[in-house]
N, C-alpha and C. Protein backbone atom coordinates (compact mmCIF):
# COMPACT_ATOMS: atom_id res chain seq x y z
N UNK A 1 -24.54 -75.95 48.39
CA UNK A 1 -25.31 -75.62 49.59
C UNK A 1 -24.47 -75.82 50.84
N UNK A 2 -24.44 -74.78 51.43
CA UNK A 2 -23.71 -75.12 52.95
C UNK A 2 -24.81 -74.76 54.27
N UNK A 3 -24.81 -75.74 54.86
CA UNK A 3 -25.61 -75.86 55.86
C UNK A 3 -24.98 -75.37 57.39
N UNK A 4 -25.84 -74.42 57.99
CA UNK A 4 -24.55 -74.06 59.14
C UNK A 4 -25.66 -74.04 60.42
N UNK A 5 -25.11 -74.62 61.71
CA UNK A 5 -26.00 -74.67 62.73
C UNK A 5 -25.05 -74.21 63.90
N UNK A 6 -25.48 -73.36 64.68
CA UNK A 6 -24.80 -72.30 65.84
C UNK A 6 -24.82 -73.20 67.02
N UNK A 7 -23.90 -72.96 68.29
CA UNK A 7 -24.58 -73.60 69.30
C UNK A 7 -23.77 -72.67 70.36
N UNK A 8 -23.89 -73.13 71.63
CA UNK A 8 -22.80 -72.69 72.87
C UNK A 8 -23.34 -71.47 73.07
N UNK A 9 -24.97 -70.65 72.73
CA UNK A 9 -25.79 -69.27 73.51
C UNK A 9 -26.45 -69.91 75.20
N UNK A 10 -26.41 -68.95 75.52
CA UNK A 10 -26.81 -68.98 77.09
C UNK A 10 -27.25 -68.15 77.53
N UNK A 11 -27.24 -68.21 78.95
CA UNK A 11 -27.13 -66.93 80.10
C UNK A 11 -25.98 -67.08 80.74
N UNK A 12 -25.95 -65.85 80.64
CA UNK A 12 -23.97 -65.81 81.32
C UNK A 12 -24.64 -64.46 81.97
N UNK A 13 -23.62 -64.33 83.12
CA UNK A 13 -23.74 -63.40 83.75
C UNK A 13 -22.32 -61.73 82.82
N UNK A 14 -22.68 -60.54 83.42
CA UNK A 14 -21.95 -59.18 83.01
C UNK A 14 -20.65 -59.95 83.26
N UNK A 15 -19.49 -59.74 82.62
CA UNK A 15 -18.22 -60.07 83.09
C UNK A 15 -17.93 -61.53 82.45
N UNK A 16 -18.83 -62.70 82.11
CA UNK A 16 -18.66 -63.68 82.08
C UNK A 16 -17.94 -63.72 80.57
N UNK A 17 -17.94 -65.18 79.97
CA UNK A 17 -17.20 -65.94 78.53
C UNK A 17 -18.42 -66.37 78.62
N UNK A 18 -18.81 -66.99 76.99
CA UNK A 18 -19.18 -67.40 76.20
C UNK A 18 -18.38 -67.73 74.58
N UNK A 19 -18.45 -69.16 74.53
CA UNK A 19 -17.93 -69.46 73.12
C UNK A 19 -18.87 -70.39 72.15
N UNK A 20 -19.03 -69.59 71.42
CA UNK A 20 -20.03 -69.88 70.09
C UNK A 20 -19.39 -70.59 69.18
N UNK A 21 -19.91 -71.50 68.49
CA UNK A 21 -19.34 -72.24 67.59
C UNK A 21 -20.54 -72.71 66.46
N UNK A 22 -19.83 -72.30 65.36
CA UNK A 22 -20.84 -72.77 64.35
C UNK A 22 -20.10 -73.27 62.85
N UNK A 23 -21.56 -74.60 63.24
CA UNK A 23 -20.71 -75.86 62.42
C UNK A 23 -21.37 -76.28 60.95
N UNK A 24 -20.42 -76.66 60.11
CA UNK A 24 -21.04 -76.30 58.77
C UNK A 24 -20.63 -77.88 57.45
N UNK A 25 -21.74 -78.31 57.32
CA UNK A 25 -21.80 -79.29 56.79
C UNK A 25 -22.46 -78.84 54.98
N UNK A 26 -22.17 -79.51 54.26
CA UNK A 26 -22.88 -79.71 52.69
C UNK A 26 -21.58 -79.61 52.20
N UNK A 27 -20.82 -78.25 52.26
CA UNK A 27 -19.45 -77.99 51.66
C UNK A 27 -18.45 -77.32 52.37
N UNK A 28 -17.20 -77.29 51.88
CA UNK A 28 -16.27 -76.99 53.01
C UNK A 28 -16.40 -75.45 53.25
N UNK A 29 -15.84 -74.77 54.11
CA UNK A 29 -15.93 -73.74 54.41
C UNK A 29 -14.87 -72.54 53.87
N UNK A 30 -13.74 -73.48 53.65
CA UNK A 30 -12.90 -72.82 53.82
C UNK A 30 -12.26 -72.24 52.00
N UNK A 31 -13.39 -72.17 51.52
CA UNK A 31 -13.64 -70.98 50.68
C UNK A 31 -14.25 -69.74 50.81
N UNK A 32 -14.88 -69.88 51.98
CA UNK A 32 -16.18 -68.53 52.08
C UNK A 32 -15.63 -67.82 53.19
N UNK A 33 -15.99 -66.33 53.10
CA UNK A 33 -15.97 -65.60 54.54
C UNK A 33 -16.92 -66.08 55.44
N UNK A 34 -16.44 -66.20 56.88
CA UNK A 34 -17.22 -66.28 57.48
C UNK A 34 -17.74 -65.46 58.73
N UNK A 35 -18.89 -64.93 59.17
CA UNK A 35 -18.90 -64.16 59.97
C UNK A 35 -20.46 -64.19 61.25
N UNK A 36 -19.70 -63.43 61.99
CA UNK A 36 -21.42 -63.53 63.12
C UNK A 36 -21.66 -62.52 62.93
N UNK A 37 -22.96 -62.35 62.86
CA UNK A 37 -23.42 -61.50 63.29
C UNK A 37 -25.00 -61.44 64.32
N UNK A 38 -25.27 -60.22 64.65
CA UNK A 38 -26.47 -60.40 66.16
C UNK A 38 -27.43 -59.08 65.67
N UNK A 39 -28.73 -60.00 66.55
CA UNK A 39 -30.19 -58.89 66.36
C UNK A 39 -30.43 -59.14 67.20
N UNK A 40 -31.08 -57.94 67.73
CA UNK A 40 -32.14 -57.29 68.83
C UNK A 40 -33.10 -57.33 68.67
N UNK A 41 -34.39 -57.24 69.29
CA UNK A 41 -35.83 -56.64 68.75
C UNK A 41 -36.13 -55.30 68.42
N UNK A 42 -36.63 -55.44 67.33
CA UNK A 42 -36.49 -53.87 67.16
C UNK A 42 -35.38 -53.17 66.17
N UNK A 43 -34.28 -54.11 65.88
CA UNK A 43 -32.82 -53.28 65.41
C UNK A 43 -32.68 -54.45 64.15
N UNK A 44 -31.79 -53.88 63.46
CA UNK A 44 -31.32 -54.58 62.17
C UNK A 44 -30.06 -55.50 62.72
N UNK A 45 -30.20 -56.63 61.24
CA UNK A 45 -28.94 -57.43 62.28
C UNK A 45 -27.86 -56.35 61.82
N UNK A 46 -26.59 -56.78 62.57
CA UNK A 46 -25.34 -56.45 62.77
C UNK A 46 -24.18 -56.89 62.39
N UNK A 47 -22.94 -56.48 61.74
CA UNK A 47 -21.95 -57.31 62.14
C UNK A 47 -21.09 -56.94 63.43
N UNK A 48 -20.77 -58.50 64.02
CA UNK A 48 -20.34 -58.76 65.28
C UNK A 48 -18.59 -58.75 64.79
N UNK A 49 -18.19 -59.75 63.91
CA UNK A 49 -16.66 -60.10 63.84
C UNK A 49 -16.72 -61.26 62.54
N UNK A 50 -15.88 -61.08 61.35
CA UNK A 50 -16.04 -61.33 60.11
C UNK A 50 -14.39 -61.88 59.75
N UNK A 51 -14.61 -63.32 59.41
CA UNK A 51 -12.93 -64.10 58.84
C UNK A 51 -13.06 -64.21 57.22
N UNK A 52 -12.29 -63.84 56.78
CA UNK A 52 -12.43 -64.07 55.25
C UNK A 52 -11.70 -65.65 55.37
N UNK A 53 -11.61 -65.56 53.61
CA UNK A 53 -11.21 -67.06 53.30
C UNK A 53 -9.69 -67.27 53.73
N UNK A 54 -9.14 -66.07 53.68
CA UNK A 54 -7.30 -66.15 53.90
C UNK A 54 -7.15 -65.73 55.24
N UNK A 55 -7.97 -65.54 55.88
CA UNK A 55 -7.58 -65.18 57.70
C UNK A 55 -7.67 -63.84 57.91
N UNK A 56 -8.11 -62.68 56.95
CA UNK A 56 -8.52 -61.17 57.33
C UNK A 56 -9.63 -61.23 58.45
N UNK A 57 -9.53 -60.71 59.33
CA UNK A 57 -10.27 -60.27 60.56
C UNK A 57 -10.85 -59.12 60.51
N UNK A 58 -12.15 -58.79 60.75
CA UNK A 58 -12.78 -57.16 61.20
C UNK A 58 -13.71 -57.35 62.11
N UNK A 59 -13.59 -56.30 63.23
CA UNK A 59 -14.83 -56.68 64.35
C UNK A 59 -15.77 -54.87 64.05
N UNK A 60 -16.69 -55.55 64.75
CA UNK A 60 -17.33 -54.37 65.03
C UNK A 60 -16.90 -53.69 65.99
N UNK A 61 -16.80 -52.32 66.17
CA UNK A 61 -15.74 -51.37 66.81
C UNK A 61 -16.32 -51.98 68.51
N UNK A 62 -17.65 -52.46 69.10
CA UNK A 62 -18.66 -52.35 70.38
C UNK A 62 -17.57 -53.84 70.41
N UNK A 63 -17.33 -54.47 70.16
CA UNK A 63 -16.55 -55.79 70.44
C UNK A 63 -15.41 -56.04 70.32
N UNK A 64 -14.42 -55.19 69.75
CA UNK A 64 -13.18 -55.43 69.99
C UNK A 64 -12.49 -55.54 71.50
N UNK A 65 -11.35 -55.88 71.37
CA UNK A 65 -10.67 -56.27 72.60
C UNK A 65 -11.20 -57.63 73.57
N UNK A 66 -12.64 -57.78 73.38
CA UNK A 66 -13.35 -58.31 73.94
C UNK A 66 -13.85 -59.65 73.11
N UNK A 67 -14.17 -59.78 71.90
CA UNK A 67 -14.36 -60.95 70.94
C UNK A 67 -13.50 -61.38 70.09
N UNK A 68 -13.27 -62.69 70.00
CA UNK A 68 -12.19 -63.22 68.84
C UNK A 68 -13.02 -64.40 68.21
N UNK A 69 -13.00 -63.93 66.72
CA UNK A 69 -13.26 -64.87 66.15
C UNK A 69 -12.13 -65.54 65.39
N UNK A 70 -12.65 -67.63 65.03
CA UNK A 70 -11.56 -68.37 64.51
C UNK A 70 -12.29 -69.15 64.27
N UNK A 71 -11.38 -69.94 63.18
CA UNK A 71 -11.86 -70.70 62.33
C UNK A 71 -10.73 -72.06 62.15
N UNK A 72 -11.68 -73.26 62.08
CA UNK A 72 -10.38 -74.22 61.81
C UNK A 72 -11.79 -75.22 60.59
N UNK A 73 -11.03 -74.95 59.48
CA UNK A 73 -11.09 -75.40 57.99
C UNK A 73 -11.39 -76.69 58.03
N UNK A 74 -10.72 -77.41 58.96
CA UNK A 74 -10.10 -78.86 59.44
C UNK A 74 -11.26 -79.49 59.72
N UNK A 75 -12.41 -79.10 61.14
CA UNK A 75 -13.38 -79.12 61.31
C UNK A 75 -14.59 -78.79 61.00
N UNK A 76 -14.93 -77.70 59.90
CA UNK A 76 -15.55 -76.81 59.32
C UNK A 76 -16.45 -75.81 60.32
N UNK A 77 -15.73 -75.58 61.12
CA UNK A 77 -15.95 -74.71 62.00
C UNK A 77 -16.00 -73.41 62.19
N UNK A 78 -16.40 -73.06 62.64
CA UNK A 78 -15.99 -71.33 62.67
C UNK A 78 -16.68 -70.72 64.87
N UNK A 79 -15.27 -70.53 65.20
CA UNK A 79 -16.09 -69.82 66.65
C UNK A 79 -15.94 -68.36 66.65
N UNK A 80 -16.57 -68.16 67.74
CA UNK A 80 -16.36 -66.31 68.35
C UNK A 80 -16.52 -66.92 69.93
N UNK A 81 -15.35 -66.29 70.33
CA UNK A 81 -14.96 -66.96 71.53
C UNK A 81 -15.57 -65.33 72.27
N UNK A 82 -16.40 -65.21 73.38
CA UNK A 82 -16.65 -63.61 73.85
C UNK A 82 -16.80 -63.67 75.38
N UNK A 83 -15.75 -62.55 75.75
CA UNK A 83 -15.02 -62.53 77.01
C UNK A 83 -16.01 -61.01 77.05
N UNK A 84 -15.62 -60.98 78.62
CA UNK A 84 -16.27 -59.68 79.55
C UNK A 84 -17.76 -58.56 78.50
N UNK A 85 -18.77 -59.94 78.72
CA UNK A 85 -19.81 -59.66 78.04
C UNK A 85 -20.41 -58.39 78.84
N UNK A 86 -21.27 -57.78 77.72
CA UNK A 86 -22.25 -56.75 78.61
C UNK A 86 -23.48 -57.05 78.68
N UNK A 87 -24.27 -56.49 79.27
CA UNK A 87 -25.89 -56.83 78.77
C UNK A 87 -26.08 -56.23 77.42
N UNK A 88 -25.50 -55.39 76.71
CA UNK A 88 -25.65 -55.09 75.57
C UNK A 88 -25.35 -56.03 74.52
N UNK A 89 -24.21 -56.90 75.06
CA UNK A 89 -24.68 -58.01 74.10
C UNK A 89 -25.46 -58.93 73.94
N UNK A 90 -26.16 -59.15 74.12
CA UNK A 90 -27.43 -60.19 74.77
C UNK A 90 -28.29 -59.72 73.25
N UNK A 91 -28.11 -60.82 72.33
CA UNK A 91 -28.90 -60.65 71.09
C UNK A 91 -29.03 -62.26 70.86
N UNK A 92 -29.71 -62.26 69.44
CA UNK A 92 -29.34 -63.48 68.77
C UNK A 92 -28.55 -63.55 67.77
N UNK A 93 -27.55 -64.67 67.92
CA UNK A 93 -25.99 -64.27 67.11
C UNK A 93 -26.25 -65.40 66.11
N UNK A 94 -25.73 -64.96 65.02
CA UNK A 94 -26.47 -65.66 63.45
C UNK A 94 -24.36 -66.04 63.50
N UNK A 95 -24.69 -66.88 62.21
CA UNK A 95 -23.78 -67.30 61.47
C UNK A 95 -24.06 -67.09 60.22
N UNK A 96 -23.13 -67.24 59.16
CA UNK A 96 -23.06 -66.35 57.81
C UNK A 96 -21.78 -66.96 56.98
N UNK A 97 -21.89 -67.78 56.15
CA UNK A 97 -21.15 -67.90 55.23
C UNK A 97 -21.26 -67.43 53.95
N UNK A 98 -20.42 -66.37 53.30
CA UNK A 98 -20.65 -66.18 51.98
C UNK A 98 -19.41 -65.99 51.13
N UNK A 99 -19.15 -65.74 49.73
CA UNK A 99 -18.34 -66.16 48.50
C UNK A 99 -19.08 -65.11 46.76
N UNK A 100 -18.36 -64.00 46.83
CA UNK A 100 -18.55 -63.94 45.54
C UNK A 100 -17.92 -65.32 44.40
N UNK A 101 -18.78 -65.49 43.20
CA UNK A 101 -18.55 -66.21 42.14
C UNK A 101 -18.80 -65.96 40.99
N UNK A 102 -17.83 -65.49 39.98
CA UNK A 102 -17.94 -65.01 38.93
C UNK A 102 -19.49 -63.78 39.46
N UNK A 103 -19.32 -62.76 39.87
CA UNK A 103 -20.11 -62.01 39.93
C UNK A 103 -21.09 -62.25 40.67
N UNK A 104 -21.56 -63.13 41.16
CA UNK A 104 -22.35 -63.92 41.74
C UNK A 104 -21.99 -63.94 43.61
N UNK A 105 -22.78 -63.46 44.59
CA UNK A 105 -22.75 -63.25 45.59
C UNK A 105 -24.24 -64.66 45.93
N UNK A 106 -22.99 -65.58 47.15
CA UNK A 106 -23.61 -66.67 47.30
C UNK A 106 -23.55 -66.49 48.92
N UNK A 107 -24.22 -66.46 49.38
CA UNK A 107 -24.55 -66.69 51.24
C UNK A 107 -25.36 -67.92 51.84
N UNK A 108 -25.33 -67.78 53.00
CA UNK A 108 -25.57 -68.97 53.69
C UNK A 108 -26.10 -68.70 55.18
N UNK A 109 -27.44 -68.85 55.70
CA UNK A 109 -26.99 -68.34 57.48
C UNK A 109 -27.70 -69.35 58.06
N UNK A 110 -27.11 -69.61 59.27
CA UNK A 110 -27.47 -70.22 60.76
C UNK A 110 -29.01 -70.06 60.75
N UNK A 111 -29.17 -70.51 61.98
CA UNK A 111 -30.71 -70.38 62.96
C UNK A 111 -30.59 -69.33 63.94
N UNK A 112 -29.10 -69.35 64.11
CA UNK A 112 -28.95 -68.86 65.44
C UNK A 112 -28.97 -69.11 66.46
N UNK A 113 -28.36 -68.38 67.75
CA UNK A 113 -28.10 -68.76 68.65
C UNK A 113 -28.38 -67.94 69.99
N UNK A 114 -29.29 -68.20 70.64
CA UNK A 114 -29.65 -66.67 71.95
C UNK A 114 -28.61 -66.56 72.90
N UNK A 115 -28.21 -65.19 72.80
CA UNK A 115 -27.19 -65.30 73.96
C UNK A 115 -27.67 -63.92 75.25
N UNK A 116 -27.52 -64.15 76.39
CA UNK A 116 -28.71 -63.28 76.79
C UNK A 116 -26.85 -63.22 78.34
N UNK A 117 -27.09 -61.82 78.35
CA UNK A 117 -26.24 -61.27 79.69
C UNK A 117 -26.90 -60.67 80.64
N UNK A 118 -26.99 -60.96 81.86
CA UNK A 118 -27.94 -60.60 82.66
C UNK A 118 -27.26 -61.31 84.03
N UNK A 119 -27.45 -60.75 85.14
CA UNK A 119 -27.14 -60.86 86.41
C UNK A 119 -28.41 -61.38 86.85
């Protein structure tokens, strides 16, 4: 069982940073991919930006240049650090650990975290 709890959502203004961090206790992390992802009302969740277990990176095409996600094993951590927000990002951003095993697809998610852009 891995237990994962989000934190660092706000109100930030258009233009602003925000860094998310989500922290993960029961087992280590640094077997599983880990990834954010965000919902709207109304919309299915999303993926935001996704670390595998060896350091592969993929963002969603609406966040590149603009989001970096990282991970330190050390801490069982995982952030998404997000620069020159829009109001379009303004969702609730989940956390997500998961691990095929012997055939077996094992996941894990957050509570989440509101992150709201707005002037």
């Amino acid at each position: 069982q891995v237990q994962l709890v989000e934190s660092g959502g706000g109100l930030v203004q258009p233009g602003g940073s925000l860094r998310l961090s989500c922290a993960a206790s029961g087992s280590s992390i640094s077997i599983y991919g880990m990834g954010w992802y965000r919902r709207t009302p109304g919309k299915a969740r999303e993926l935001v930006a996704r670390i595998t277990s060896s350091g592969d990176i993929n963002y969603a095409d609406s966040v590149k240049g603009r989001f970096t996600i990282s991970r330190d094993n050390a801490k069982n951590t995982v952030y998404l650090q997000m620069d020159s927000l829009k109001p379009e990002d303004t969702a609730a951003y989940y956390c997500k650990a998961d691990r095929s095993n012997y055939g077996n697809y094992i996941f894990y998610w957050g509570q989440g975290t509101q992150v709201t852009v707005s002037s």
